[in-house]
N, C-alpha and C. Protein backbone atom coordinates (compact mmCIF):
# COMPACT_ATOMS: atom_id res chain seq x y z
N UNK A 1 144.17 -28.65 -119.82
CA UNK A 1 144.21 -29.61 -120.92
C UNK A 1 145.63 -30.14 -121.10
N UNK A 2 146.93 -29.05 -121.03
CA UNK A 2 147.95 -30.18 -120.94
C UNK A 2 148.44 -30.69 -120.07
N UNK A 3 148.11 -30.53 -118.69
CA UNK A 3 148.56 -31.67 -118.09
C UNK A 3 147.48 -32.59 -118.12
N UNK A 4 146.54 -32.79 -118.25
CA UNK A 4 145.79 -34.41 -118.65
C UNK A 4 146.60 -34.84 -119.71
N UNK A 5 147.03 -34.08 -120.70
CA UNK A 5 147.84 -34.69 -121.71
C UNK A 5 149.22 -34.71 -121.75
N UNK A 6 149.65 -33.92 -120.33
CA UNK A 6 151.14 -34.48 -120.17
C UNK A 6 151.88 -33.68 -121.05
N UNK A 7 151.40 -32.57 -121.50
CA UNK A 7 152.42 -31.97 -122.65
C UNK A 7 152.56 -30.72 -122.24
N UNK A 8 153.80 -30.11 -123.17
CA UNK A 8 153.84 -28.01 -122.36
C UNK A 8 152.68 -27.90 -123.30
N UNK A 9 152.46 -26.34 -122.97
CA UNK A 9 151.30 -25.39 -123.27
C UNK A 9 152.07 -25.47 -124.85
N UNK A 10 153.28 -24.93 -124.72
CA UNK A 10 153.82 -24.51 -126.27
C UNK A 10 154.27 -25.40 -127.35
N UNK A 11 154.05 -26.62 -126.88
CA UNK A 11 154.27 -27.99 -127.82
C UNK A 11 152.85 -28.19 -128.29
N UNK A 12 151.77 -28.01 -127.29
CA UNK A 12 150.31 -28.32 -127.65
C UNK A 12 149.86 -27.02 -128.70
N UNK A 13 150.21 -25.69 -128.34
CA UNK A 13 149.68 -24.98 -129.37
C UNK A 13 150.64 -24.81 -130.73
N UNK A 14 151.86 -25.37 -130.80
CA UNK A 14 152.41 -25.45 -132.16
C UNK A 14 152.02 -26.51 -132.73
N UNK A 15 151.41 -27.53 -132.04
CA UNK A 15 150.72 -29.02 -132.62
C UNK A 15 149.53 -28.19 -133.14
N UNK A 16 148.72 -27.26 -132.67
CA UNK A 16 147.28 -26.80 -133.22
C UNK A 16 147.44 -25.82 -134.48
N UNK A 17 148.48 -25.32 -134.65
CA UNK A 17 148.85 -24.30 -135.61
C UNK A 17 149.45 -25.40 -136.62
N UNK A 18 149.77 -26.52 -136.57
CA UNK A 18 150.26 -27.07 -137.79
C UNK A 18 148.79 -27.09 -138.86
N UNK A 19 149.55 -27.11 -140.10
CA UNK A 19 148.22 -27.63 -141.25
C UNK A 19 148.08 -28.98 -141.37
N UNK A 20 147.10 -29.33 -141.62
CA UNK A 20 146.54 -30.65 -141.47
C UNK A 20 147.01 -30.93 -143.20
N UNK A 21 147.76 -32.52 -142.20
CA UNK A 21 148.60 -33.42 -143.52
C UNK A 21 148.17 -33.73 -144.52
N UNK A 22 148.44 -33.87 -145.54
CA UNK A 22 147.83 -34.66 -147.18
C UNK A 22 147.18 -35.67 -146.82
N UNK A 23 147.63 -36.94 -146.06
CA UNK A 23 146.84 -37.94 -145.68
C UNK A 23 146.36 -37.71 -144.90
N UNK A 24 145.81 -36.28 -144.42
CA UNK A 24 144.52 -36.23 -143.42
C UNK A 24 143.15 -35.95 -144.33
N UNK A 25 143.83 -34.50 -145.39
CA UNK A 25 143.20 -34.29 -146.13
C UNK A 25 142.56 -35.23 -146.83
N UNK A 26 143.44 -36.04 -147.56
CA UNK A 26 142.93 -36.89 -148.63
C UNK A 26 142.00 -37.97 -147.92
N UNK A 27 141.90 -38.39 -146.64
CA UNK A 27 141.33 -39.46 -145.75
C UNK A 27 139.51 -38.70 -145.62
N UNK A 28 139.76 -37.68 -145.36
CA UNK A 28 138.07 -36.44 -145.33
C UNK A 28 137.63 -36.77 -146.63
N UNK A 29 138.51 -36.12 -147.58
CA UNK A 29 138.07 -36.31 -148.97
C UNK A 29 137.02 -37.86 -149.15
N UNK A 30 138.11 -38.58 -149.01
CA UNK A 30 137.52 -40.01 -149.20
C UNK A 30 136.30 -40.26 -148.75
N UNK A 31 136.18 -39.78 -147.68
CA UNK A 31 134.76 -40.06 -146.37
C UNK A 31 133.63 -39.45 -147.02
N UNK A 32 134.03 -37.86 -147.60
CA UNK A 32 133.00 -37.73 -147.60
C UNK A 32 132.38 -38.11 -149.40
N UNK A 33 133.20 -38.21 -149.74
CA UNK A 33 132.86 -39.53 -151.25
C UNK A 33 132.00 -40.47 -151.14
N UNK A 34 132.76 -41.27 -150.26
CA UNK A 34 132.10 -42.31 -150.10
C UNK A 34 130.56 -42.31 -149.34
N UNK A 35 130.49 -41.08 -148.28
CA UNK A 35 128.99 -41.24 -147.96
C UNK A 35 128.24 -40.65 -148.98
N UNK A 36 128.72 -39.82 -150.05
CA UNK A 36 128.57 -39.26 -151.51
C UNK A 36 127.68 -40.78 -152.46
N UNK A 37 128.49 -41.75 -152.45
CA UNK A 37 128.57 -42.61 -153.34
C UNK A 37 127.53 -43.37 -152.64
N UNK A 38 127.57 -43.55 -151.18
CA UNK A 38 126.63 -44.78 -150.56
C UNK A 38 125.23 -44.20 -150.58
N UNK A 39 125.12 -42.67 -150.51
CA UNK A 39 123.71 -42.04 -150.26
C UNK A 39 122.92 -42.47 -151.70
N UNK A 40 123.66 -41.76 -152.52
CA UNK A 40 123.12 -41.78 -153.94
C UNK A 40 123.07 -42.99 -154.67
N UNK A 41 123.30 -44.19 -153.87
CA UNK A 41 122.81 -45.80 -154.62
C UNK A 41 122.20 -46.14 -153.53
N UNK A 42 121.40 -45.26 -152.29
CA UNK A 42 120.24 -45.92 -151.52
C UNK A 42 121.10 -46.84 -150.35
N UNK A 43 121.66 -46.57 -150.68
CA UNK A 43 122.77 -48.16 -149.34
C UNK A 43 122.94 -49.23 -150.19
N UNK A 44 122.95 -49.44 -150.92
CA UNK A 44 122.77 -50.57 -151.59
C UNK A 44 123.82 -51.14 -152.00
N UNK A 45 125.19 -50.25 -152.58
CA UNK A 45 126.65 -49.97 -153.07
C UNK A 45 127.25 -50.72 -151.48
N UNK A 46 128.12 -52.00 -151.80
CA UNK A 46 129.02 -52.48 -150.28
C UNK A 46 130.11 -51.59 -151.04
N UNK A 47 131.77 -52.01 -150.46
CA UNK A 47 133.09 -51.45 -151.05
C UNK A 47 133.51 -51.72 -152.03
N UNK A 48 133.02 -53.16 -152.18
CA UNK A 48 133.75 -53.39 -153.84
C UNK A 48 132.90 -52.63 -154.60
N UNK A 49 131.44 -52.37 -154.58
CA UNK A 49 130.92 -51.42 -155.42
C UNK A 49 131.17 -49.92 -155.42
N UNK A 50 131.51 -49.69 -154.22
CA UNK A 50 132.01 -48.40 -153.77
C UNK A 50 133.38 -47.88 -154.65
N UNK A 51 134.44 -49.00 -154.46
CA UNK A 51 135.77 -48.45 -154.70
C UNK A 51 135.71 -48.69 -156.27
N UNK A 52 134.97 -49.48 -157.18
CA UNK A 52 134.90 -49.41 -158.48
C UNK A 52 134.31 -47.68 -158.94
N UNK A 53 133.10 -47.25 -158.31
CA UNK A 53 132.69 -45.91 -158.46
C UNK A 53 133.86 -45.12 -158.43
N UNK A 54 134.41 -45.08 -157.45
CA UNK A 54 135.49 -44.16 -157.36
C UNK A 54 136.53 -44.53 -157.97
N UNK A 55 137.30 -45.65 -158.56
CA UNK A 55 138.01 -45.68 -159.75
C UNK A 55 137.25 -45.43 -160.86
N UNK A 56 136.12 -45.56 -160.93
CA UNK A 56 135.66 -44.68 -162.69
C UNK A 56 135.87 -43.05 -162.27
N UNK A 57 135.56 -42.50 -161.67
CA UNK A 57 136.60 -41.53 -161.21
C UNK A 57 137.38 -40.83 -160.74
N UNK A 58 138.17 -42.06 -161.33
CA UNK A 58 140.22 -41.17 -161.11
C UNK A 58 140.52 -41.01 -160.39
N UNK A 59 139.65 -41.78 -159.02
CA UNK A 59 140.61 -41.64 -157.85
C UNK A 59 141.35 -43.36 -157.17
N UNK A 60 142.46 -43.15 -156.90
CA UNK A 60 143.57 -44.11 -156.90
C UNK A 60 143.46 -44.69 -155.27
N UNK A 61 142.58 -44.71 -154.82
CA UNK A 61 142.38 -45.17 -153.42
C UNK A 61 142.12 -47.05 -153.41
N UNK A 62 142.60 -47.35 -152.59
CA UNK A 62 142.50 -48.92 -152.42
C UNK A 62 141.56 -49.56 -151.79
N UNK A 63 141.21 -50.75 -152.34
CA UNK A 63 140.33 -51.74 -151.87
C UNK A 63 139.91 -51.15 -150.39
N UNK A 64 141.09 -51.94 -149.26
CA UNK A 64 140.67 -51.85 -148.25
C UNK A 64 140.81 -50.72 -147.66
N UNK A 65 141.14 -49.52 -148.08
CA UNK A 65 141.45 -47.88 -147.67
C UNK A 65 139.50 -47.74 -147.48
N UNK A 66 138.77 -48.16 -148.82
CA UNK A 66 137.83 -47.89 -148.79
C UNK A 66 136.73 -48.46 -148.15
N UNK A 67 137.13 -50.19 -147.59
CA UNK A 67 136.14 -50.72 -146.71
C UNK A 67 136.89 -50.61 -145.49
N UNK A 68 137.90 -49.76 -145.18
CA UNK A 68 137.90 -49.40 -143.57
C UNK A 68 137.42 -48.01 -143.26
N UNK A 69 137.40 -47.15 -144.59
CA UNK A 69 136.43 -46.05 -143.99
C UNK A 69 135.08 -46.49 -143.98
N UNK A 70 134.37 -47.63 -145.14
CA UNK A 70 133.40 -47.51 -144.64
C UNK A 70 132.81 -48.25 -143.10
N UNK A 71 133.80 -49.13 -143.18
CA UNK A 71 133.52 -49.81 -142.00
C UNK A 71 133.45 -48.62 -140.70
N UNK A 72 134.29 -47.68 -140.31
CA UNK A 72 134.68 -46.86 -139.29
C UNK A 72 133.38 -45.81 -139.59
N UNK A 73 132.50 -45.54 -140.59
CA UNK A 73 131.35 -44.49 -140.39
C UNK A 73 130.07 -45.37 -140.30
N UNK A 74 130.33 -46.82 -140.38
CA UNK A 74 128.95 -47.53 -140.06
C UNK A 74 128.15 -47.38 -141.31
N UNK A 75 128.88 -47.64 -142.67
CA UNK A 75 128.02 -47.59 -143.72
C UNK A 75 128.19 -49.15 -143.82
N UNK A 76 126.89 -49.63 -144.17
CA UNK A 76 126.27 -50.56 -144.75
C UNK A 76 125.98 -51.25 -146.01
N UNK A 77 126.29 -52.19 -146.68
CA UNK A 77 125.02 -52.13 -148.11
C UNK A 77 123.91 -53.10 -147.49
N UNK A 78 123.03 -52.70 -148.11
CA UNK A 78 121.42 -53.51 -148.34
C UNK A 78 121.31 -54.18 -149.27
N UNK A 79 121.01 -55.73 -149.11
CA UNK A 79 120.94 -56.51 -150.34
C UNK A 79 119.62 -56.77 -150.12
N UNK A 80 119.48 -57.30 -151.72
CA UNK A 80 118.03 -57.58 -152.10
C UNK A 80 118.08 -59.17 -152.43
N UNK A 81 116.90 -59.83 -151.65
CA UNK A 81 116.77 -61.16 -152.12
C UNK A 81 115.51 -61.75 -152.42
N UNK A 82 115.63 -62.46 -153.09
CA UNK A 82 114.17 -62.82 -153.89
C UNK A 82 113.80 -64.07 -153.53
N UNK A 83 112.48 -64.62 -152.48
CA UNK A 83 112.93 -65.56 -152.41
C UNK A 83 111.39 -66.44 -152.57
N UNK A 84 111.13 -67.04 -153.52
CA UNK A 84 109.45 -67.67 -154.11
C UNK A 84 108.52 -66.41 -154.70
N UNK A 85 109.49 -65.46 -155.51
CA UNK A 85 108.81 -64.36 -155.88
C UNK A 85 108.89 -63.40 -155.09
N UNK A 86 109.15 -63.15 -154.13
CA UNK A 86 108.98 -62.12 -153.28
C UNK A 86 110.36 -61.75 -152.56
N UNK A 87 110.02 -60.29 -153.01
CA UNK A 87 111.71 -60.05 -152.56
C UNK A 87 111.66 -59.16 -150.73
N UNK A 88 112.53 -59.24 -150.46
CA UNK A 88 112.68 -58.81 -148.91
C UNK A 88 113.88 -58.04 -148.92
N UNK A 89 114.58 -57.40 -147.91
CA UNK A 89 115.75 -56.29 -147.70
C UNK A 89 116.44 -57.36 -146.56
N UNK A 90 117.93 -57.33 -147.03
CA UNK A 90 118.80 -58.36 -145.95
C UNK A 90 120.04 -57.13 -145.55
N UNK A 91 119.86 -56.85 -144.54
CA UNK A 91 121.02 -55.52 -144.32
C UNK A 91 122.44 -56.52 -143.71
N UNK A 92 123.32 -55.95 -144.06
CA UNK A 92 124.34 -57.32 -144.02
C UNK A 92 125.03 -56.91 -142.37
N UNK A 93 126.13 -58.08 -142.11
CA UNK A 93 126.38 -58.44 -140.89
C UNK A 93 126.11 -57.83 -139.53
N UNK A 94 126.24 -56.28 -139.61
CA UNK A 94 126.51 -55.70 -138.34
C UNK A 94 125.40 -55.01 -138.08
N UNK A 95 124.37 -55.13 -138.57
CA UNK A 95 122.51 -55.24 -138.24
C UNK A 95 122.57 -55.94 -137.06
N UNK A 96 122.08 -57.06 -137.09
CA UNK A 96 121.71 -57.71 -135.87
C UNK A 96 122.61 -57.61 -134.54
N UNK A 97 123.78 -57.67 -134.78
CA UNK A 97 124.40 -57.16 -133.56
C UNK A 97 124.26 -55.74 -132.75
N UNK A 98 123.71 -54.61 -133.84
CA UNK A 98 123.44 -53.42 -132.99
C UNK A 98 122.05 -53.23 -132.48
N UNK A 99 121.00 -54.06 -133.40
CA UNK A 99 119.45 -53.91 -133.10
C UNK A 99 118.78 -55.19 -133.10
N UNK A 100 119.31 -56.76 -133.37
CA UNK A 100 118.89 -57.81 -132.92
C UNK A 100 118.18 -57.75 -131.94
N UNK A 101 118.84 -57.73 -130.89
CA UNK A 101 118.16 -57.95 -129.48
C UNK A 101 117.07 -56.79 -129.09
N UNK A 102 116.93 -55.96 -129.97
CA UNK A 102 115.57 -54.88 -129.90
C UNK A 102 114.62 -55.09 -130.30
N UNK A 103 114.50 -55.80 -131.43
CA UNK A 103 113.67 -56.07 -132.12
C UNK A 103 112.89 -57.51 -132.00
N UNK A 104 111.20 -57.46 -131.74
CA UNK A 104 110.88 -58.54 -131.36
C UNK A 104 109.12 -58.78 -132.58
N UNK A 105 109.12 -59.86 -132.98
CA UNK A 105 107.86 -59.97 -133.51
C UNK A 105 107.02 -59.80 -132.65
N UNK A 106 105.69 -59.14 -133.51
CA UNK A 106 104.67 -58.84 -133.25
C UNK A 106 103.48 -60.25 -133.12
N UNK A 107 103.77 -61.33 -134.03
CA UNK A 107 103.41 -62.08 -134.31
C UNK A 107 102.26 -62.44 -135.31
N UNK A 108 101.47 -62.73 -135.68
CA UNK A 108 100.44 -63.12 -136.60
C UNK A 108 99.35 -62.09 -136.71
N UNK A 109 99.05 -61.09 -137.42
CA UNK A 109 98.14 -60.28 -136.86
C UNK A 109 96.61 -60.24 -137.93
């Protein structure tokens, strides 16, 4: 393993014995909040709804701190649209790019 990584044995195992940084910590924390926050509103919560939750509580994390974690775990929101009475599920941008091309009508049945 260290020579694929080009490093001594004793630089790589004092790198493994360090404690993991505040901003590593606090970055987990966040993650797992936020899949905290996205589970329990159904998907429905994007970041700006997200990072308001988590400023009601007391935590000081930023706008985009919070839509690049969610962006990096593939959380989503689901919007709802209503459209001649009838509402449908619109999963926003990065839907169709991962399962577009999978998905094919059945047609008229």
């Amino acid at each position: 393993m260290c020579r694929l990584l080009q490093v001594s044995q004793s630089g790589y195992h004092a790198h493994q014995r360090q404690p993991m940084s505040r901003r590593r910590r606090e970055n987990a924390q966040l993650i797992q909040e936020i899949r905290r926050i996205h589970t329990e509103s159904d998907g429905v919560y994007g970041s700006p709804e997200l990072w308001q939750e988590l400023q009601g509580q007391r935590y000081g994390y930023g706008k985009h701190r919070v839509a690049q974690f969610m962006k990096q775990e593939a959380l989503q929101e689901i919007q709802h649209e209503s459209i001649g009475g009838f509402e449908r599920l619109v999963i926003s941008s990065g839907f169709n790019e991962l399962f577009g091309s999978k998905l094919r009508s059945r047609g008229p049945q």
